[in-house]
N, C-alpha and C. Protein backbone atom coordinates (compact mmCIF):
# COMPACT_ATOMS: atom_id res chain seq x y z
N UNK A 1 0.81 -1.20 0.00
CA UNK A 1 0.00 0.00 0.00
C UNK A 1 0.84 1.25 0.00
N UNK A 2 2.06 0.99 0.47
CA UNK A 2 2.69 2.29 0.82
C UNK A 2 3.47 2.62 -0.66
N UNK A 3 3.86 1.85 -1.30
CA UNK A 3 4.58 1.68 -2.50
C UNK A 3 3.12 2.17 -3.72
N UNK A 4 2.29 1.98 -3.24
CA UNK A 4 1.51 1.90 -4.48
C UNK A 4 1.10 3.43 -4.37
N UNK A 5 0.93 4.20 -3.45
CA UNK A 5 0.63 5.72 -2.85
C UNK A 5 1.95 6.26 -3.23
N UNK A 6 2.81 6.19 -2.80
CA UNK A 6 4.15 6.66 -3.52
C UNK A 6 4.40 6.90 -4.58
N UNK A 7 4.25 6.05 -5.83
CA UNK A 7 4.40 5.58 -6.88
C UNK A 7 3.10 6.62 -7.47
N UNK A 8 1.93 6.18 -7.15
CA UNK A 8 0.72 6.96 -7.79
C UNK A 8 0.61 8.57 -7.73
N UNK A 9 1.64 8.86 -7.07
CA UNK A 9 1.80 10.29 -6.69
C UNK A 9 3.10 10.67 -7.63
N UNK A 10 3.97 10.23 -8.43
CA UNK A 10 4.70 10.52 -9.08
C UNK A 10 4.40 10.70 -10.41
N UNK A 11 3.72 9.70 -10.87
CA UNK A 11 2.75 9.30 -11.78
C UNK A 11 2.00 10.20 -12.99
N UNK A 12 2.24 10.72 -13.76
CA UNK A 12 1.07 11.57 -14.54
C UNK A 12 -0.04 11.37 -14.28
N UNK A 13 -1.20 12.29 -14.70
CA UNK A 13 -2.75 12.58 -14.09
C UNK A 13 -3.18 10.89 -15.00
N UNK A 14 -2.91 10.66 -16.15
CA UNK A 14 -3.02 9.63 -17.02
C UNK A 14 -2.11 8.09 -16.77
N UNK A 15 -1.46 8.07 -15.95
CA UNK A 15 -0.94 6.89 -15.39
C UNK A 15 -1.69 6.04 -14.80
N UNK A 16 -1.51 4.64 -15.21
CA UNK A 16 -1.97 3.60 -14.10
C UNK A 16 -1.43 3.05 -13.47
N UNK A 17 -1.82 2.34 -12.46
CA UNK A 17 -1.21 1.30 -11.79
C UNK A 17 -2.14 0.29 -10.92
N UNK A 18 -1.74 -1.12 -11.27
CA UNK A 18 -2.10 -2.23 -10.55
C UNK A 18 -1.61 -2.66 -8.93
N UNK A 19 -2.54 -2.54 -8.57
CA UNK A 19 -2.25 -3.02 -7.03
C UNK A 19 -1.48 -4.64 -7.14
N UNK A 20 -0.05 -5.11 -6.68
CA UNK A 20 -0.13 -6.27 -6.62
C UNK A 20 0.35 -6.54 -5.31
N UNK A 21 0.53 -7.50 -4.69
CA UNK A 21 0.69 -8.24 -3.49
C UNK A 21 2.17 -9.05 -3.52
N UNK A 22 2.87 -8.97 -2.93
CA UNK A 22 4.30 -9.47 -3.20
C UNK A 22 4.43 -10.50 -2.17
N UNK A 23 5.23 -11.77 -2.78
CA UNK A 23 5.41 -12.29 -1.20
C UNK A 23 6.71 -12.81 -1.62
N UNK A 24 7.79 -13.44 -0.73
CA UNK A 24 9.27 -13.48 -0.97
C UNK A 24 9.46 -14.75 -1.91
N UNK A 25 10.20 -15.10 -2.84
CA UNK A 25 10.15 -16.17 -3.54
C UNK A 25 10.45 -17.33 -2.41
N UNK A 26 10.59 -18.27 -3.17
CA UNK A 26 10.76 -20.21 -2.52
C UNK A 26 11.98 -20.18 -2.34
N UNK A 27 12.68 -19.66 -3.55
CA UNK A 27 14.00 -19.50 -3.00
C UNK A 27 14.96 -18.82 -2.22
N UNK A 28 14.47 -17.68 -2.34
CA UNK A 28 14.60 -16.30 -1.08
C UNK A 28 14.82 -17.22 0.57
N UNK A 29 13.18 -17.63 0.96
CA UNK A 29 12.62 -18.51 1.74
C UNK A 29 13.93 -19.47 1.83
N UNK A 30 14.03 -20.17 1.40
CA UNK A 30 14.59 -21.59 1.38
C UNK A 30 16.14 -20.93 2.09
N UNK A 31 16.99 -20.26 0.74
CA UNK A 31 18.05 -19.33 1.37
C UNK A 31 17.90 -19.14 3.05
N UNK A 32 17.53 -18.47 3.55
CA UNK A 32 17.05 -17.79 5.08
C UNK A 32 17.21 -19.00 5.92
N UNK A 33 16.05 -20.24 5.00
CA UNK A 33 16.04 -20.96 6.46
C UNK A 33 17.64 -22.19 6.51
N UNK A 34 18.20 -22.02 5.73
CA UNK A 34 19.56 -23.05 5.80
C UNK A 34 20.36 -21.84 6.16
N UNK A 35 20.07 -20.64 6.93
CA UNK A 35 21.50 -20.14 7.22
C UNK A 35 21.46 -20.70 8.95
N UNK A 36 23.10 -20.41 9.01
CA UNK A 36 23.16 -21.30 10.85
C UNK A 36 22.65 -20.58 11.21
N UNK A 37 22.22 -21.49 12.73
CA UNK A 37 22.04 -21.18 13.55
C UNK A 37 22.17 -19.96 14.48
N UNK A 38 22.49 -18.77 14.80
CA UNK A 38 22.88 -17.55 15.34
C UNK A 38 23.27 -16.83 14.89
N UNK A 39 23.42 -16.76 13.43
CA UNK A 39 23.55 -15.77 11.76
C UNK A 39 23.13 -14.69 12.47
N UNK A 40 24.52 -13.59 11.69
CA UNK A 40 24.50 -12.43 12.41
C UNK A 40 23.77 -11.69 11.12
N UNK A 41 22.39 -10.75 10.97
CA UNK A 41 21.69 -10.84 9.41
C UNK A 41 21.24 -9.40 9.69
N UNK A 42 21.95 -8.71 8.75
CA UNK A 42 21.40 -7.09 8.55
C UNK A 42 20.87 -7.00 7.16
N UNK A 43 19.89 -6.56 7.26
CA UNK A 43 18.75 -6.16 5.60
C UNK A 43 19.31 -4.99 5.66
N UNK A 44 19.73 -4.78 4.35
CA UNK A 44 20.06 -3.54 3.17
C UNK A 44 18.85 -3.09 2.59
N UNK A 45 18.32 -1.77 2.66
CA UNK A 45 17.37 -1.20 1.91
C UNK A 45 17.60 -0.16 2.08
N UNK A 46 16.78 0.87 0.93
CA UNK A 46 16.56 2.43 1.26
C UNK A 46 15.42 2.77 1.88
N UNK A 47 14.81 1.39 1.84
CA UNK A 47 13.40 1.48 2.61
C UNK A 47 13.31 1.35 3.48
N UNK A 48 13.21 2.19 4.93
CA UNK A 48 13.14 1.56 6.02
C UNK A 48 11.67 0.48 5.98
N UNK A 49 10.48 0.53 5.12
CA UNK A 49 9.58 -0.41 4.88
C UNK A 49 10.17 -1.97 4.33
N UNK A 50 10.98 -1.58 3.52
CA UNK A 50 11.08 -3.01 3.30
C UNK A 50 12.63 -3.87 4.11
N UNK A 51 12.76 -2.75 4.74
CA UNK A 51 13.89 -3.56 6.05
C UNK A 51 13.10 -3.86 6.76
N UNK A 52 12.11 -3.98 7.55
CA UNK A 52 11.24 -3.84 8.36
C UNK A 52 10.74 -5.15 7.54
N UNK A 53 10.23 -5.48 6.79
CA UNK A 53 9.34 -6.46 6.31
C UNK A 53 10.89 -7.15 6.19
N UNK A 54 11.64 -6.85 5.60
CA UNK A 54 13.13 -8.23 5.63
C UNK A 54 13.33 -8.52 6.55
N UNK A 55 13.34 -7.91 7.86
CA UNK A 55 13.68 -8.55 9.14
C UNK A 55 12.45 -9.09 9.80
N UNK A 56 11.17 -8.84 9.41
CA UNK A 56 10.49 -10.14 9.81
C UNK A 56 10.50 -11.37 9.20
N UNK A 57 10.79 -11.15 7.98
CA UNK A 57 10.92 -12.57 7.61
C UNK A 57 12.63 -13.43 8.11
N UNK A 58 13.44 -12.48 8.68
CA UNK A 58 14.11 -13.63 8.98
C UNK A 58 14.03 -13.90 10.72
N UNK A 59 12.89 -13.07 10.97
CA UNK A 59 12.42 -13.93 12.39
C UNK A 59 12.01 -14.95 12.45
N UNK A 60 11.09 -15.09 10.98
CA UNK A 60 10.34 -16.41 11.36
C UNK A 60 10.81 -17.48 10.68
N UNK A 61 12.26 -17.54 9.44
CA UNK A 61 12.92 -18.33 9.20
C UNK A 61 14.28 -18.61 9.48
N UNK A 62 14.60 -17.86 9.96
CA UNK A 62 16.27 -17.87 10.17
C UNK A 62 16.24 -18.40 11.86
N UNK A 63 16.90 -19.03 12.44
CA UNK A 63 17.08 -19.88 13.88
C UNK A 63 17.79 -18.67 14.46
N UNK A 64 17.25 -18.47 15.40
CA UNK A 64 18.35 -17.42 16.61
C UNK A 64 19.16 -16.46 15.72
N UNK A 65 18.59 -15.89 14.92
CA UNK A 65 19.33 -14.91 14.24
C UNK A 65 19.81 -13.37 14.99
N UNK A 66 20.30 -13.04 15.02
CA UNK A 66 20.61 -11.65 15.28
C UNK A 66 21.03 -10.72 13.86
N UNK A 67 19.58 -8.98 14.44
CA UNK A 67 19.71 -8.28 13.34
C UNK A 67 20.59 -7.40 13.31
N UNK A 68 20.95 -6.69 12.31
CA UNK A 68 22.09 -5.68 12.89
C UNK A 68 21.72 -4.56 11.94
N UNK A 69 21.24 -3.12 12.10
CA UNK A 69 20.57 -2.22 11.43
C UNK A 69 22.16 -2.37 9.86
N UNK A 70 21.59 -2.18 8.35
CA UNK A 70 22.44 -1.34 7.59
C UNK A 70 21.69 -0.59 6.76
N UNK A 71 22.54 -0.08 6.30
CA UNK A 71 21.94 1.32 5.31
C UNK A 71 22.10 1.60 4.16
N UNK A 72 21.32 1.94 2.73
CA UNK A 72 21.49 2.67 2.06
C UNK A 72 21.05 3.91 1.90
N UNK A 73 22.61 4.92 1.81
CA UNK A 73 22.08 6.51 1.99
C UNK A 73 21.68 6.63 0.54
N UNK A 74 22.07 6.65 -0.60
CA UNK A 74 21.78 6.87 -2.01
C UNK A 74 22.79 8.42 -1.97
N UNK A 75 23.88 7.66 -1.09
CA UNK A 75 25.42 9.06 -2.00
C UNK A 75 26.01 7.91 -1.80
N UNK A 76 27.23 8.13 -2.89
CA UNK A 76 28.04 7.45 -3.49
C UNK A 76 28.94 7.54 -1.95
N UNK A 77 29.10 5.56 -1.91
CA UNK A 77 30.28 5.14 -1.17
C UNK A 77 29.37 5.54 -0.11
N UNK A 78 27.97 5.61 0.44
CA UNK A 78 27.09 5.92 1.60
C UNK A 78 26.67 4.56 2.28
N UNK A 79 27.36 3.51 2.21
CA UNK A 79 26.55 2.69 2.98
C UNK A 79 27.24 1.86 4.05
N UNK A 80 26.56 1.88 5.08
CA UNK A 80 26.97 1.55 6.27
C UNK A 80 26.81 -0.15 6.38
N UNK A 81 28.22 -0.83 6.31
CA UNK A 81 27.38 -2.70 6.58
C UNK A 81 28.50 -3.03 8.10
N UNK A 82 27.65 -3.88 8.28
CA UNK A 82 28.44 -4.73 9.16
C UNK A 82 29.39 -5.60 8.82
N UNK A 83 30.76 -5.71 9.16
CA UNK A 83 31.63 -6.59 8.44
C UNK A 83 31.20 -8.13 8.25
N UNK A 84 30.58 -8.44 9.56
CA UNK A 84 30.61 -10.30 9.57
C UNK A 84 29.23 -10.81 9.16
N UNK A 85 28.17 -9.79 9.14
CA UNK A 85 26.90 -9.87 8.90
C UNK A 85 26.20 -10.94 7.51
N UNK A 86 25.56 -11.55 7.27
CA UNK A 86 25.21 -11.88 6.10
C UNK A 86 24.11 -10.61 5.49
N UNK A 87 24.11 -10.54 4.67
CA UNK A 87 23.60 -9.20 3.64
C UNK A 87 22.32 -9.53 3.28
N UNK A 88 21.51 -8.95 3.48
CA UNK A 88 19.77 -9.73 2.84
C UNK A 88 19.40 -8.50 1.85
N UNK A 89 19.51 -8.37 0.88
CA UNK A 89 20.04 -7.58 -0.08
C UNK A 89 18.29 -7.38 -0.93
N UNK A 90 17.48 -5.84 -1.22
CA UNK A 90 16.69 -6.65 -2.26
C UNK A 90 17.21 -6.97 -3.96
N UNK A 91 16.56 -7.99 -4.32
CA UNK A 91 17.01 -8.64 -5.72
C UNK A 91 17.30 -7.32 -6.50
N UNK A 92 18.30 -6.94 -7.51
CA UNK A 92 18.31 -5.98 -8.56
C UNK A 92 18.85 -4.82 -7.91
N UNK A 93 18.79 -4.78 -6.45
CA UNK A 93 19.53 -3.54 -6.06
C UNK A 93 20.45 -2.76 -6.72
N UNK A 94 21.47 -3.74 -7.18
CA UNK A 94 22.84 -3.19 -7.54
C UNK A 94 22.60 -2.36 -8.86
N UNK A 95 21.48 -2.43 -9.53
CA UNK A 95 20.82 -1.63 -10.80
C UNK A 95 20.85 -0.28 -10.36
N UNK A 96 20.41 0.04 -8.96
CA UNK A 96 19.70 1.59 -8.51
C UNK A 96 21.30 1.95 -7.96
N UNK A 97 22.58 1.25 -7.71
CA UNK A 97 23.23 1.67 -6.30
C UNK A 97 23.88 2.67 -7.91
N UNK A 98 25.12 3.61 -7.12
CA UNK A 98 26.17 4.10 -7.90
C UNK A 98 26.98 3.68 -7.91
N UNK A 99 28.22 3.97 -8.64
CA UNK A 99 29.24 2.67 -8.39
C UNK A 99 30.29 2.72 -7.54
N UNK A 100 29.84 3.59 -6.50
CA UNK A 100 30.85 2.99 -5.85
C UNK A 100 30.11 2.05 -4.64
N UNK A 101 28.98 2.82 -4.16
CA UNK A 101 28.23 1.67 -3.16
C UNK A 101 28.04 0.29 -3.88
N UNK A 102 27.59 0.01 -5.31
CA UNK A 102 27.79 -1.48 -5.81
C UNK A 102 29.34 -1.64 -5.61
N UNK A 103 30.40 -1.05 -6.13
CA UNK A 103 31.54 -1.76 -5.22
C UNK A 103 31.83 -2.30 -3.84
N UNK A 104 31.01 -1.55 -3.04
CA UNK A 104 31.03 -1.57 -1.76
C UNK A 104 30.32 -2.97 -1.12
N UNK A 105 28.96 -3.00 -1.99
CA UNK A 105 27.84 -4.42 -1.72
C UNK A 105 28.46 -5.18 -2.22
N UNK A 106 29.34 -5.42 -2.99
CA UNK A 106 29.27 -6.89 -4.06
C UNK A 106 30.68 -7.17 -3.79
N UNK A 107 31.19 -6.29 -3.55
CA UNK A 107 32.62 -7.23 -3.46
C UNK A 107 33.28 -7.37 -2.37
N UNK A 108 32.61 -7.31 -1.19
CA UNK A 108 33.06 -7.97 0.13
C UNK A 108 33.53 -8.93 0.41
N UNK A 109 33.94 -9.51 1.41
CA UNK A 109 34.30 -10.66 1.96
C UNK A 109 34.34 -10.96 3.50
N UNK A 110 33.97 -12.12 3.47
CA UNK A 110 33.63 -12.34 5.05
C UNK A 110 32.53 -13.19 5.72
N UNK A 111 31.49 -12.50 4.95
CA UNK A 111 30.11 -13.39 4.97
C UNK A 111 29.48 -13.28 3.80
N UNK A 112 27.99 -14.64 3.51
CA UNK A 112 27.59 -13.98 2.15
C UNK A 112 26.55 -12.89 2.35
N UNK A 113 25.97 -12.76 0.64
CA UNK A 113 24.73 -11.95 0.20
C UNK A 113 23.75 -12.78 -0.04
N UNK A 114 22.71 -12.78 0.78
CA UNK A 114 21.60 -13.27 -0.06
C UNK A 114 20.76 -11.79 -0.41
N UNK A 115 20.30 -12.52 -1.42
CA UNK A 115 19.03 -11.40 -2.59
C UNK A 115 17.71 -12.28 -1.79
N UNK A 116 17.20 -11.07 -2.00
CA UNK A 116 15.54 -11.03 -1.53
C UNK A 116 14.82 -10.64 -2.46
N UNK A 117 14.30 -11.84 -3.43
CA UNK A 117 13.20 -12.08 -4.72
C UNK A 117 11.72 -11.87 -4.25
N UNK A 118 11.10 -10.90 -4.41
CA UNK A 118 9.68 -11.14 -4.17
C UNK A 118 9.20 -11.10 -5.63
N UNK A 119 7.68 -11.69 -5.39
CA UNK A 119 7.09 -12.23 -6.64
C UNK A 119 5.72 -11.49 -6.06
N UNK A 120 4.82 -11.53 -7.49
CA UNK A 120 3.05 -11.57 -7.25
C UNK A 120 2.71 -12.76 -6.77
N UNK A 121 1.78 -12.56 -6.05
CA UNK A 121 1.26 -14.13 -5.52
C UNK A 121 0.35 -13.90 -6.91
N UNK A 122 -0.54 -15.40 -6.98
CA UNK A 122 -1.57 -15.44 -8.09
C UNK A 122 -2.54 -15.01 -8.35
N UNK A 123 -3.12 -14.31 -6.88
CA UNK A 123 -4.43 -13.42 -7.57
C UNK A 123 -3.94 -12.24 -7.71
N UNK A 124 -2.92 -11.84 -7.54
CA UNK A 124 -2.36 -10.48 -7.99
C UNK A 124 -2.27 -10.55 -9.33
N UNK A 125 -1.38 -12.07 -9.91
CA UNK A 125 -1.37 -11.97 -11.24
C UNK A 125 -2.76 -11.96 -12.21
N UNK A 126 -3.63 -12.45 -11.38
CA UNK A 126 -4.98 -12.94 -12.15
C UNK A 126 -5.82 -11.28 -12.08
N UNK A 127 -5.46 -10.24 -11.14
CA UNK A 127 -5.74 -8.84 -11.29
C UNK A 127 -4.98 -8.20 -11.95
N UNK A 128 -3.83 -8.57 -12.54
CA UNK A 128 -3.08 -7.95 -13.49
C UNK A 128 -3.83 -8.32 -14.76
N UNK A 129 -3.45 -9.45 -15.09
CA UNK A 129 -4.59 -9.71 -16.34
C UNK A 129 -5.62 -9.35 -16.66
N UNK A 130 -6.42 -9.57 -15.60
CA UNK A 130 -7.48 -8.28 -16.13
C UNK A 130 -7.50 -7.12 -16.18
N UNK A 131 -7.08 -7.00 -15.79
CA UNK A 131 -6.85 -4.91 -16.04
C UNK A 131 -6.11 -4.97 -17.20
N UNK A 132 -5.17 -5.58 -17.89
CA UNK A 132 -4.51 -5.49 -18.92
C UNK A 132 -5.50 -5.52 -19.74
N UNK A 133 -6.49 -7.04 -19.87
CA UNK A 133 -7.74 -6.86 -20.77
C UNK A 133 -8.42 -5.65 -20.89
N UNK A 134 -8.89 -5.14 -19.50
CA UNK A 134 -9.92 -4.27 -19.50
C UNK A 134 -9.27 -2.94 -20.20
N UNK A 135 -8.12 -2.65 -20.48
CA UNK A 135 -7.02 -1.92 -20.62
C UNK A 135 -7.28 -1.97 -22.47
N UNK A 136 -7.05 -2.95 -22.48
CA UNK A 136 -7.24 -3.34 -24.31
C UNK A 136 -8.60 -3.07 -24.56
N UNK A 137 -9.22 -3.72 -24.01
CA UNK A 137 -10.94 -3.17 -24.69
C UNK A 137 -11.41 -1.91 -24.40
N UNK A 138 -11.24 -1.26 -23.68
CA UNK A 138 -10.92 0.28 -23.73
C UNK A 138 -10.84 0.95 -25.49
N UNK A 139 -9.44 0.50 -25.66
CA UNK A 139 -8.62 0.68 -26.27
C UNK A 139 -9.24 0.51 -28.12
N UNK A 140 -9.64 -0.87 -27.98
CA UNK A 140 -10.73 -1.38 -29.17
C UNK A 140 -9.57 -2.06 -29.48
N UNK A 141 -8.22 -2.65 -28.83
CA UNK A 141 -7.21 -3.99 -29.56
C UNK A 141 -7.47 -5.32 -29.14
């Protein structure tokens, strides 16, 4: 909801947008729950929303995890990580960073990165489709 208010406010008077529903992929999931036991796990975002939603999900999959706040400021060479931390990164990030913070995310060493894939669940996709239709017949294609 907060993404979709954001977004709709940037938007031209003539813009649309589909509400969809995201939930973390199988593999995202799967990742989280094989890390050890007492994984030291700081989520990377500019969002404090979607750090907030990354660190619940590794409450409820990750074993005795400990979180550790990090940051993206969005200035070059702005980001704050924890050295030993594993990285819960969202997927594609490194598209938005500049280059020196993608130097900074990707070529560490010490612990890994996991990426955080979210997807539409299926009735999101099945409300995408239709609006795409309803979108075309509008349209007369």
């Amino acid at each position: 909801g907060d993404c979709f208010d954001q977004l709709s406010r940037r938007l031209p008077e003539d813009g649309r947008l589909v509400r969809l529903c995201l939930r973390p992929s199988d593999p995202s999931c799967a990742a989280l729950a094989r890390l050890e036991p007492g994984s030291t796990v700081a989520a990377v975002a500019e969002s404090p929303a979607f750090a907030r939603r990354a660190e619940e999900l590794c409450r409820r999959l990750s074993r005795d995890c400990t979180l550790l706040p990090a940051q993206l400021t969005g200035q070059d060479q702005g980001i704050s990580l924890p050295e030993r931390a594993v990285l819960l990164i969202p997927a594609g990030v490194e598209t938005a960073l500049s280059p020196g913070e993608r130097e900074v995310l990707l070529h560490r060493t010490g612990a890994p990165t996991l990426r955080l894939e979210l997807e539409p669940d299926e009735g999101s996709l099945r409300a995408l489709d239709d609006a795409i239709c309803r979108t075309l017949a509008l349209r007369g294609e």
